[in-house]
N, C-alpha and C. Protein backbone atom coordinates (compact mmCIF):
# COMPACT_ATOMS: atom_id res chain seq x y z
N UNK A 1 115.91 -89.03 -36.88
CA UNK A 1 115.70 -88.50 -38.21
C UNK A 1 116.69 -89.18 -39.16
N UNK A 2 115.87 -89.48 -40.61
CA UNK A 2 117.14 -90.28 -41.33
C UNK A 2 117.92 -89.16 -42.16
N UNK A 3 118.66 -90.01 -42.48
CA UNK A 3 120.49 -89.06 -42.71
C UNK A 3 119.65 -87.94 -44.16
N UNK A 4 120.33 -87.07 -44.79
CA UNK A 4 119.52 -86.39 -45.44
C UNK A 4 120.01 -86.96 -47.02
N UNK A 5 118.86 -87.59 -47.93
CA UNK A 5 119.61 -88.10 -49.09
C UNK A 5 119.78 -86.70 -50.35
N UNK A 6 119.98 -87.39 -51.27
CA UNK A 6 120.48 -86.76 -52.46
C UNK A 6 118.94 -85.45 -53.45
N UNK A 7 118.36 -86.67 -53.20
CA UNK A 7 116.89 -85.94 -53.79
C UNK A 7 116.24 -84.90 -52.47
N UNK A 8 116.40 -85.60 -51.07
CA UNK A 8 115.52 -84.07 -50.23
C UNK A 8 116.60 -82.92 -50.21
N UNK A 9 117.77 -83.56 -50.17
CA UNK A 9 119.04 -82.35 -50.29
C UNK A 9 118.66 -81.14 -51.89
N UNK A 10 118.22 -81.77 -52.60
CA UNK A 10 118.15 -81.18 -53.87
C UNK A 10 116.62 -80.05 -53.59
N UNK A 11 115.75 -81.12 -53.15
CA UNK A 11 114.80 -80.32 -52.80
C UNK A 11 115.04 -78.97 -51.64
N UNK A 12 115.59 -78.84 -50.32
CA UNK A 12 115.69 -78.50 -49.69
C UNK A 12 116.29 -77.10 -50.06
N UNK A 13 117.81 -77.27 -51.43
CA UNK A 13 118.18 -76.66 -51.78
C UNK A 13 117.10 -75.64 -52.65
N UNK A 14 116.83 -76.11 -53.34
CA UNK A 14 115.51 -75.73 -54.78
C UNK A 14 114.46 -74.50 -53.84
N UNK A 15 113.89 -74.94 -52.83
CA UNK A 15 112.82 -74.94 -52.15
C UNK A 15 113.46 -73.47 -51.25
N UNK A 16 114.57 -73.34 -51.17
CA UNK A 16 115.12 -72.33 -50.40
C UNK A 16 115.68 -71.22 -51.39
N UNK A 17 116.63 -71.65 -52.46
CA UNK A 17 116.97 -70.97 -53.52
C UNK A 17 115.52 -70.42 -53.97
N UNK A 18 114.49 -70.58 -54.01
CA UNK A 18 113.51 -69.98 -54.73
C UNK A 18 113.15 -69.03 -53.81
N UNK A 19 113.18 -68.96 -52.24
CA UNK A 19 112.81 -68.04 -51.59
C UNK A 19 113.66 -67.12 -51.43
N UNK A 20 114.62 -67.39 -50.91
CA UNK A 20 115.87 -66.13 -51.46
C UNK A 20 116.30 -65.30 -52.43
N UNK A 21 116.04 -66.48 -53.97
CA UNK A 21 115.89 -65.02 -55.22
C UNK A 21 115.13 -64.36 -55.44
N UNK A 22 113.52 -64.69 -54.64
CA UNK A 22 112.59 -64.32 -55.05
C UNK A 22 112.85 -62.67 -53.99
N UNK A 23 113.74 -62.66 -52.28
CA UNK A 23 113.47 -61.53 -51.71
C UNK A 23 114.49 -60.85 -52.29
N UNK A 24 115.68 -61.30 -53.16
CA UNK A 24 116.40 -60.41 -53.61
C UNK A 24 115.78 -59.66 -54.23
N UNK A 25 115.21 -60.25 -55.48
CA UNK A 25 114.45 -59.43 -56.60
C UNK A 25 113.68 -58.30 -56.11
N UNK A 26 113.02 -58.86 -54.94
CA UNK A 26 112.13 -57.98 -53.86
C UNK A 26 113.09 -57.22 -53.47
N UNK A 27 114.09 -56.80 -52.73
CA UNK A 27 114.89 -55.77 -52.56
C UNK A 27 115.51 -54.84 -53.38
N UNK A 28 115.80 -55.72 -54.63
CA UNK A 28 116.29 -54.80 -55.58
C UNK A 28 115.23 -53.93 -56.48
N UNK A 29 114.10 -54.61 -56.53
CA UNK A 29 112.83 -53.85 -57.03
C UNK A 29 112.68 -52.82 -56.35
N UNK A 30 112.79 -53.11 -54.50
CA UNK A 30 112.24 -51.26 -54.21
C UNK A 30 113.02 -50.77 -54.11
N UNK A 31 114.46 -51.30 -53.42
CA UNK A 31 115.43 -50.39 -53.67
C UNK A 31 116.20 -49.42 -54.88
N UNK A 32 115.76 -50.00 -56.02
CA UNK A 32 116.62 -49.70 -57.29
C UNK A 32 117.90 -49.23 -57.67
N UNK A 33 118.64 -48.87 -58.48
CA UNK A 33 119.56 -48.84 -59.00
C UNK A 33 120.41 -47.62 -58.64
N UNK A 34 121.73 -48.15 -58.59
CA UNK A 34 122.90 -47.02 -58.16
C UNK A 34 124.01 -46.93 -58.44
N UNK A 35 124.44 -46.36 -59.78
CA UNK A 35 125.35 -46.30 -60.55
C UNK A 35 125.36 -48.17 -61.45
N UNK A 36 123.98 -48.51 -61.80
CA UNK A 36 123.77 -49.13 -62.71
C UNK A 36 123.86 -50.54 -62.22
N UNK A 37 124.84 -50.38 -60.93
CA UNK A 37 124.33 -51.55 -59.82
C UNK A 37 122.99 -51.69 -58.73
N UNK A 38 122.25 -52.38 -58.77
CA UNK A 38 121.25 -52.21 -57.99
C UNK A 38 122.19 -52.22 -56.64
N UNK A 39 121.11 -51.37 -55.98
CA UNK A 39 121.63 -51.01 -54.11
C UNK A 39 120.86 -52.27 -53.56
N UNK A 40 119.82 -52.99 -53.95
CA UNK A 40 119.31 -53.87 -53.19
C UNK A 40 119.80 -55.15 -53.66
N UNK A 41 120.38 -55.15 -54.69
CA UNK A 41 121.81 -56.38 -54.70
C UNK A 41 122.98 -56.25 -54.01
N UNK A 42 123.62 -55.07 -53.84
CA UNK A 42 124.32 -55.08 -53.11
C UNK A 42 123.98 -54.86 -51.42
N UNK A 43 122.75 -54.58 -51.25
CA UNK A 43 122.31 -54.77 -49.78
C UNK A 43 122.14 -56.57 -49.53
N UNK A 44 121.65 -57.03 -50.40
CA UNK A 44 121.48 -58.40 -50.74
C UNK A 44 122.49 -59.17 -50.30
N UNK A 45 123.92 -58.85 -50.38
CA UNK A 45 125.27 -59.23 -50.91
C UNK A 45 125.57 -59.23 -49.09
N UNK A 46 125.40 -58.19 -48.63
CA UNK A 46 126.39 -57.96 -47.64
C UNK A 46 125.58 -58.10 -46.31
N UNK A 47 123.88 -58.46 -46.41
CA UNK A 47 123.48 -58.67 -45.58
C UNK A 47 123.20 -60.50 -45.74
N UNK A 48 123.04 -60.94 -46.98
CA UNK A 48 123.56 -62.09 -47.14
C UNK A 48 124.67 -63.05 -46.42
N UNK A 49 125.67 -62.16 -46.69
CA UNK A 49 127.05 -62.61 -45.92
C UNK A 49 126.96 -62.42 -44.88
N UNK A 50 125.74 -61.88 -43.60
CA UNK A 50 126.49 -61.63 -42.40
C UNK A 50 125.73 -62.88 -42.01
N UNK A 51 124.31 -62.51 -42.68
CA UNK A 51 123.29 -63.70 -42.52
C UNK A 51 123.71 -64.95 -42.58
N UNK A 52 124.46 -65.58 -43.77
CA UNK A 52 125.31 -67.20 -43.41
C UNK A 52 126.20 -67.35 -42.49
N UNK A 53 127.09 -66.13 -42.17
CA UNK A 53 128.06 -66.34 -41.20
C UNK A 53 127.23 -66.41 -39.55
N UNK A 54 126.13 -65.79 -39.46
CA UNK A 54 125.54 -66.08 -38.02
C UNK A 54 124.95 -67.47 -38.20
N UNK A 55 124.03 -67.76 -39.36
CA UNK A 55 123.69 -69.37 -39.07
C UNK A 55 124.50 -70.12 -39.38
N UNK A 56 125.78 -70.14 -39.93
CA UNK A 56 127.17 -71.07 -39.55
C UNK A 56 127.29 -71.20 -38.42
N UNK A 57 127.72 -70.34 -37.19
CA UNK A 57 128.23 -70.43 -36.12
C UNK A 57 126.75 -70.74 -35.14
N UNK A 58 125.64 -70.49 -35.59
CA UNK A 58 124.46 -71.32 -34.71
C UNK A 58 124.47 -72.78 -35.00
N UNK A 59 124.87 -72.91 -36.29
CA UNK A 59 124.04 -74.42 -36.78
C UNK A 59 125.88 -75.17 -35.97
N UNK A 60 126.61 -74.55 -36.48
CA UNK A 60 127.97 -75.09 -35.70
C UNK A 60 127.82 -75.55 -34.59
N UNK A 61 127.33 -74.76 -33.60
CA UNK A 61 126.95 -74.60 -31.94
C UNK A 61 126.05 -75.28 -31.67
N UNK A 62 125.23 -76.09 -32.63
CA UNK A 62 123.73 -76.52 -32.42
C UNK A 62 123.93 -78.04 -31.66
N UNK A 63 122.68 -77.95 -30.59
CA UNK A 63 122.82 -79.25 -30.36
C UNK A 63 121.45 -80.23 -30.42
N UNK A 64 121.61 -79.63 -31.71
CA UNK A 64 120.33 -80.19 -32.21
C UNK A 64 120.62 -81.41 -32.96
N UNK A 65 119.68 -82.65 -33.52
CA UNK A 65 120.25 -83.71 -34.31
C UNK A 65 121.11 -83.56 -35.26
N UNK A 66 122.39 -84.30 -35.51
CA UNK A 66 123.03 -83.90 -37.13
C UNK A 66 122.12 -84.10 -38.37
N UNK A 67 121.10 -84.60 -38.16
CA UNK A 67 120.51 -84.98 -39.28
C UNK A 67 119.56 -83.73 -39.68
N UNK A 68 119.31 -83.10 -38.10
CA UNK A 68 118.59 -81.69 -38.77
C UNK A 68 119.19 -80.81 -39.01
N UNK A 69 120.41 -80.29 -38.36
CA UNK A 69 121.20 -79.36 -38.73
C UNK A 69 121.93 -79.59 -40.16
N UNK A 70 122.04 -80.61 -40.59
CA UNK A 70 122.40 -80.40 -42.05
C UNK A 70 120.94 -80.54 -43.08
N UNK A 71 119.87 -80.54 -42.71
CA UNK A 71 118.66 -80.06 -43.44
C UNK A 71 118.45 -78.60 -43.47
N UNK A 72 118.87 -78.12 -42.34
CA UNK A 72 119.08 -76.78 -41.73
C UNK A 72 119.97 -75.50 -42.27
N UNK A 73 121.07 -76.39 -42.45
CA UNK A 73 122.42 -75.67 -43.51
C UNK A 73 122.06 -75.71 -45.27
N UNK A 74 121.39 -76.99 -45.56
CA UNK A 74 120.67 -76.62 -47.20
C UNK A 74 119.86 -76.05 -47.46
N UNK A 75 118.95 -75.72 -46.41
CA UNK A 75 118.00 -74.82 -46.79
C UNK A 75 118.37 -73.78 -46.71
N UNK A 76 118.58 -73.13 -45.71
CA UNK A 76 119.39 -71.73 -45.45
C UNK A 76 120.23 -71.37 -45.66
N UNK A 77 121.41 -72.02 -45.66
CA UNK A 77 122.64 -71.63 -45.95
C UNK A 77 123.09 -71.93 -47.65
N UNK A 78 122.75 -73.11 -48.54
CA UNK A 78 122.45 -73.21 -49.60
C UNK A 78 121.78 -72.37 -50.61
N UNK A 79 120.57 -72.63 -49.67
CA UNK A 79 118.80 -72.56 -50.53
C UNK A 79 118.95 -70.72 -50.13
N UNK A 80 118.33 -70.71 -49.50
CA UNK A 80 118.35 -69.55 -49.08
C UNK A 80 118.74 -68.39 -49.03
N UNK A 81 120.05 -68.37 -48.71
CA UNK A 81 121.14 -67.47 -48.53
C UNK A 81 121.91 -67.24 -49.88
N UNK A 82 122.22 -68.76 -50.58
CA UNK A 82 122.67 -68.68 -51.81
C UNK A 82 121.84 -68.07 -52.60
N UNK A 83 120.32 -68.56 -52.65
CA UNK A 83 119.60 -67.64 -53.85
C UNK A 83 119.43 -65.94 -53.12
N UNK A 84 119.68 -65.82 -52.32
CA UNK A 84 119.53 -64.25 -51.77
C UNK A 84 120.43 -63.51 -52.38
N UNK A 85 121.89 -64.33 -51.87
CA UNK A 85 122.95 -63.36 -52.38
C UNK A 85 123.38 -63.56 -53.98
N UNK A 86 124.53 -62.86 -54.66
CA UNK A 86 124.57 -63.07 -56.11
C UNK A 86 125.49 -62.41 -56.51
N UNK A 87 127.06 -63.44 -56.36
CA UNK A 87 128.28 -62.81 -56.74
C UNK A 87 128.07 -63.06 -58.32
N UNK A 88 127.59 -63.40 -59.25
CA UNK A 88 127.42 -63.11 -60.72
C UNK A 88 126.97 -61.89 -61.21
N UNK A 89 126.03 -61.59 -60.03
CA UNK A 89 125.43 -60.32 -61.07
C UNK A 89 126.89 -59.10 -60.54
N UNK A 90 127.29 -59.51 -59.37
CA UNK A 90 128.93 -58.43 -59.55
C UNK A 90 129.45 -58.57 -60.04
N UNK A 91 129.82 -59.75 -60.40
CA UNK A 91 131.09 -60.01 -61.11
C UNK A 91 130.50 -59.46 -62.86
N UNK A 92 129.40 -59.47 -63.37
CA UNK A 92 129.11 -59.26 -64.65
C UNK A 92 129.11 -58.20 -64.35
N UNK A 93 128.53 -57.14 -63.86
CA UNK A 93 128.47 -55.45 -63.16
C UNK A 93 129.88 -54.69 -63.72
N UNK A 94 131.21 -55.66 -63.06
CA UNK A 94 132.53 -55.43 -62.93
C UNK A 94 132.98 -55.36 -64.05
N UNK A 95 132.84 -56.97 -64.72
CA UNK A 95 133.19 -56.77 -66.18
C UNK A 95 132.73 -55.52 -67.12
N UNK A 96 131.20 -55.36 -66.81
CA UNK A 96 130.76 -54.14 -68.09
C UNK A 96 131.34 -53.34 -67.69
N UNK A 97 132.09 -52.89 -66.59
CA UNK A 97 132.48 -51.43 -66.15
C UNK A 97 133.74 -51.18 -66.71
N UNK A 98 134.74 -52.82 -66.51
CA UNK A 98 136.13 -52.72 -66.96
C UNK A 98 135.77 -52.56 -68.85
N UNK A 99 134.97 -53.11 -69.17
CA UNK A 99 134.62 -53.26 -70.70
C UNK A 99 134.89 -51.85 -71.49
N UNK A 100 134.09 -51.47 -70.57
CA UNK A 100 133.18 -49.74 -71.17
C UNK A 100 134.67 -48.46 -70.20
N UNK A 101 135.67 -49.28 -69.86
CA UNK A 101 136.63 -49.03 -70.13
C UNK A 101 137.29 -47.52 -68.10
N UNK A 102 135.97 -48.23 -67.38
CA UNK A 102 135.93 -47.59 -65.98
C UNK A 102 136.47 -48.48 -65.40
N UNK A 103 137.77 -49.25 -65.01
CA UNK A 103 138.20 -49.66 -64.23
C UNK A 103 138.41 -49.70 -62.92
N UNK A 104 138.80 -48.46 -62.57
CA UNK A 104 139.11 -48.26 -61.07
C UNK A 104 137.54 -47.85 -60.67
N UNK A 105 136.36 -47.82 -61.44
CA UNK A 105 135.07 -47.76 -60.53
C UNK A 105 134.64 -49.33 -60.03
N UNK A 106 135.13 -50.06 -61.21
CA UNK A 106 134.60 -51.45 -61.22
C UNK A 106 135.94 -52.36 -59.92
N UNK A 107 137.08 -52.03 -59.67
CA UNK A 107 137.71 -52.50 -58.56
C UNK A 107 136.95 -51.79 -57.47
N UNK A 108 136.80 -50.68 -57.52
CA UNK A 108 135.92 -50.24 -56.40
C UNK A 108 134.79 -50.15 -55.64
N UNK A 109 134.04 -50.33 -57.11
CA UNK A 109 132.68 -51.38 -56.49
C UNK A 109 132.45 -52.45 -56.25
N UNK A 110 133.39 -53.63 -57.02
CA UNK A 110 133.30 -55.20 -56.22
C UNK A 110 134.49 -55.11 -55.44
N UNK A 111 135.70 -54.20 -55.40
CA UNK A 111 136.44 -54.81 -53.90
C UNK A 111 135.42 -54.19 -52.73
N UNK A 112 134.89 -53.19 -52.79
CA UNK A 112 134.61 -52.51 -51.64
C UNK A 112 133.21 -53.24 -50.72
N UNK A 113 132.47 -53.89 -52.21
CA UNK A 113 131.53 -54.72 -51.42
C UNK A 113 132.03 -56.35 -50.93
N UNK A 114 133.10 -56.84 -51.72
CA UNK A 114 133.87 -58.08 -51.36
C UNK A 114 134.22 -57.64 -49.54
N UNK A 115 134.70 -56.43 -49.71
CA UNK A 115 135.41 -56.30 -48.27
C UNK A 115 134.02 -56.25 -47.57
N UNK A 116 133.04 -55.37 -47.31
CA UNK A 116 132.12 -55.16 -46.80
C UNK A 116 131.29 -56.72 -46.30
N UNK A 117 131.18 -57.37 -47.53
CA UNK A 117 130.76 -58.64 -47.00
C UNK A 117 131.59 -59.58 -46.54
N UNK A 118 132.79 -59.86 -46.42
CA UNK A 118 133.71 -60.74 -45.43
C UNK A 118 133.65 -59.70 -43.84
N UNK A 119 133.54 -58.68 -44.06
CA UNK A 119 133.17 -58.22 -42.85
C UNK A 119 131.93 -58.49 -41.75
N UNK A 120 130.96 -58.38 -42.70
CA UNK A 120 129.51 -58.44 -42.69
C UNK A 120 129.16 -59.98 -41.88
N UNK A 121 130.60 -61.34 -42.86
CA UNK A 121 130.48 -62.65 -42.44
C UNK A 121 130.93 -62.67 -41.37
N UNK A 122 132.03 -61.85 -41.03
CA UNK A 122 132.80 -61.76 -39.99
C UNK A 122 131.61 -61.19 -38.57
N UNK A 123 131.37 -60.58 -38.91
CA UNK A 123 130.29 -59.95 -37.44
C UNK A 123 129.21 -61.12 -37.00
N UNK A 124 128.71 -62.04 -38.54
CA UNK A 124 127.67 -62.75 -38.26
C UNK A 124 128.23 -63.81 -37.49
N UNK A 125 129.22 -64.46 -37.67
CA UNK A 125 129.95 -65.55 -36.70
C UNK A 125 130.73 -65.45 -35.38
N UNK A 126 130.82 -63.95 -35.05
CA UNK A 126 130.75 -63.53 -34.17
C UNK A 126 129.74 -63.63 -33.20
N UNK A 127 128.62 -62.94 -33.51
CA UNK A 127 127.34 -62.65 -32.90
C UNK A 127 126.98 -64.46 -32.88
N UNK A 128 127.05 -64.79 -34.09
CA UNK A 128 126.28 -66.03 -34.16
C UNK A 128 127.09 -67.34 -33.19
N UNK A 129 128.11 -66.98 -33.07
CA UNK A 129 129.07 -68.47 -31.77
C UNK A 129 128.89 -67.50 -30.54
N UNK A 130 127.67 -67.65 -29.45
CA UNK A 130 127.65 -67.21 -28.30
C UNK A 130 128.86 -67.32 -27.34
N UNK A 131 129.77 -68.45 -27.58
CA UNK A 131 130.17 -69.19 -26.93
C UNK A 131 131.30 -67.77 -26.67
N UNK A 132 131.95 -67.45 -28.31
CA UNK A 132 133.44 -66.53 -28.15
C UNK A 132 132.88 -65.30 -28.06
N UNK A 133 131.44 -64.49 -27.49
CA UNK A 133 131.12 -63.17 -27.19
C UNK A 133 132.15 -62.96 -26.01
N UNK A 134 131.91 -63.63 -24.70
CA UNK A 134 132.25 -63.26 -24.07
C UNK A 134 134.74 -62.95 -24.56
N UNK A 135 135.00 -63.79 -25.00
CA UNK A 135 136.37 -63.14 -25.43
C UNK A 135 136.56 -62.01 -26.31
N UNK A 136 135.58 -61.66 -26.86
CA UNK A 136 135.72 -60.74 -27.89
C UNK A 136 135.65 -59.62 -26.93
N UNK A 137 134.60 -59.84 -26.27
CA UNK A 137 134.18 -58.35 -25.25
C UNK A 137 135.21 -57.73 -24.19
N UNK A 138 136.14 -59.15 -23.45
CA UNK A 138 137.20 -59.24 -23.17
C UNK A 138 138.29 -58.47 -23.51
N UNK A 139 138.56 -58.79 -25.04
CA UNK A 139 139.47 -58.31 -25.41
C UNK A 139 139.14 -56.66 -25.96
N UNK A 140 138.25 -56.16 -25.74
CA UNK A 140 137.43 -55.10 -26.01
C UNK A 140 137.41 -53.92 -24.60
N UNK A 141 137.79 -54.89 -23.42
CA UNK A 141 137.82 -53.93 -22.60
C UNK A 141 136.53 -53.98 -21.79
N UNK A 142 135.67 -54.67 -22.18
CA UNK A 142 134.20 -54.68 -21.25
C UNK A 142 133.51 -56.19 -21.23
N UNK A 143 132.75 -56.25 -20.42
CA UNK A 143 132.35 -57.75 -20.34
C UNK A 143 132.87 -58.45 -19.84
N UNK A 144 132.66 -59.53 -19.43
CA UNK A 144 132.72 -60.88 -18.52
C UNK A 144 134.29 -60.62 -18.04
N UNK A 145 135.09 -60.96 -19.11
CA UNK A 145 136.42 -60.99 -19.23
C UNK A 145 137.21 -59.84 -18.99
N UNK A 146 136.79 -58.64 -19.39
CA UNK A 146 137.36 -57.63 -19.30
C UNK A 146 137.41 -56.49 -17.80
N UNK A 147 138.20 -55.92 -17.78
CA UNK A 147 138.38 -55.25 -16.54
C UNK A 147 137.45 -53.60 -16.51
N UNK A 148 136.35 -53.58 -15.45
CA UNK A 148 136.27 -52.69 -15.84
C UNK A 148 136.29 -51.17 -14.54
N UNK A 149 136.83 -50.27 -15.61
CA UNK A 149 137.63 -49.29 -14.56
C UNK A 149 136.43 -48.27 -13.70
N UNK A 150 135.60 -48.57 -13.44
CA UNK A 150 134.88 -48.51 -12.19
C UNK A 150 134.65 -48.94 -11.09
N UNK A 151 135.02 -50.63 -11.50
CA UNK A 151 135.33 -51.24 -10.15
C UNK A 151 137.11 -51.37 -9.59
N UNK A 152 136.88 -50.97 -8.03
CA UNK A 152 138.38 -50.84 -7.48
C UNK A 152 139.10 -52.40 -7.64
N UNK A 153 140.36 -52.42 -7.36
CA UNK A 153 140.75 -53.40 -7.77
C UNK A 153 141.46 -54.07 -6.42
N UNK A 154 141.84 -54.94 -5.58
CA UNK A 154 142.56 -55.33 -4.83
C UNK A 154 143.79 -54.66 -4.90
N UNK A 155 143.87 -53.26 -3.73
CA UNK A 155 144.76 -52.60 -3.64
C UNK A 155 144.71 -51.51 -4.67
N UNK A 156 144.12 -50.89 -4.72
CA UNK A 156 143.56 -49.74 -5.52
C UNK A 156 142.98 -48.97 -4.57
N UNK A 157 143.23 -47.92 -4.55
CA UNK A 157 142.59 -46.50 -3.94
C UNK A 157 141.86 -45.66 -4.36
């Protein structure tokens, strides 16, 4: 496959961004509005973020051509994901709130979804690098790695 140029990159982007704003809009339409922030932007936001962070750590892991996996990352991770999610319409949300003179609602509604979605990224690159399940589970106390207290142990009674 040839390397990905400037114009299919643009396309790829375009072509994905249009499908992603289009399911936001779709989420925020049925979901509607909650405290003047739509709930399906902010569902948008944080299922967005878990969503790039799992196809980061697939397309990372992939051993698929480089030439497709970075067709792969503009569409989706660009195109896609970028037009899905939409730190502007928070960040404008935030401002009218600090404006109209509610501050501590407006730190509280974009820190709380800022945190929610680095979390959200955080689980997706988790789940999404098969490779570090098994250490996580490990360090969790169950799974591959981990010890578990049902089975006796060499010299255990």
């Amino acid at each position: 496959m040839k390397p990905l140029g400037t114009k299919d990159a643009l396309t790829l982007a375009a072509a994905g961004g249009a499908l992603g704003t289009f399911c936001r809009w779709l989420m925020a339409s049925v979901l509607g509005d909650a405290s003047g922030l739509s709930a399906g932007i902010v569902m948008a936001n944080v299922i967005g973020a878990g969503l790039l962070g799992y196809v980061t750590a697939r397309l990372g892991s992939s051993r698929l051509d480089p030439a497709r996996v970075r067709r792969l990352q503009v569409f989706l991770g660009t195109g896609v994901l970028g037009g899905f999610t939409t730190y502007s319409t928070l960040a404008v949300h935030g401002a009218q709130l600090v404006e109209a003179g509610d501050v501590l609602t407006a730190i509280w509604q974009v820190g709380a979804q800022i945190v929610l979605g680095v979390c959200a990224a955080v689980v997706g690159l988790l789940v999404g690098d098969r490779d570090l399940m098994p250490q996580v589970e490990a360090s969790l106390g169950g799974g591959r790695g981990g010890r578990d207290p049902r089975v006796r142990q060499d010299g255990e009674r």
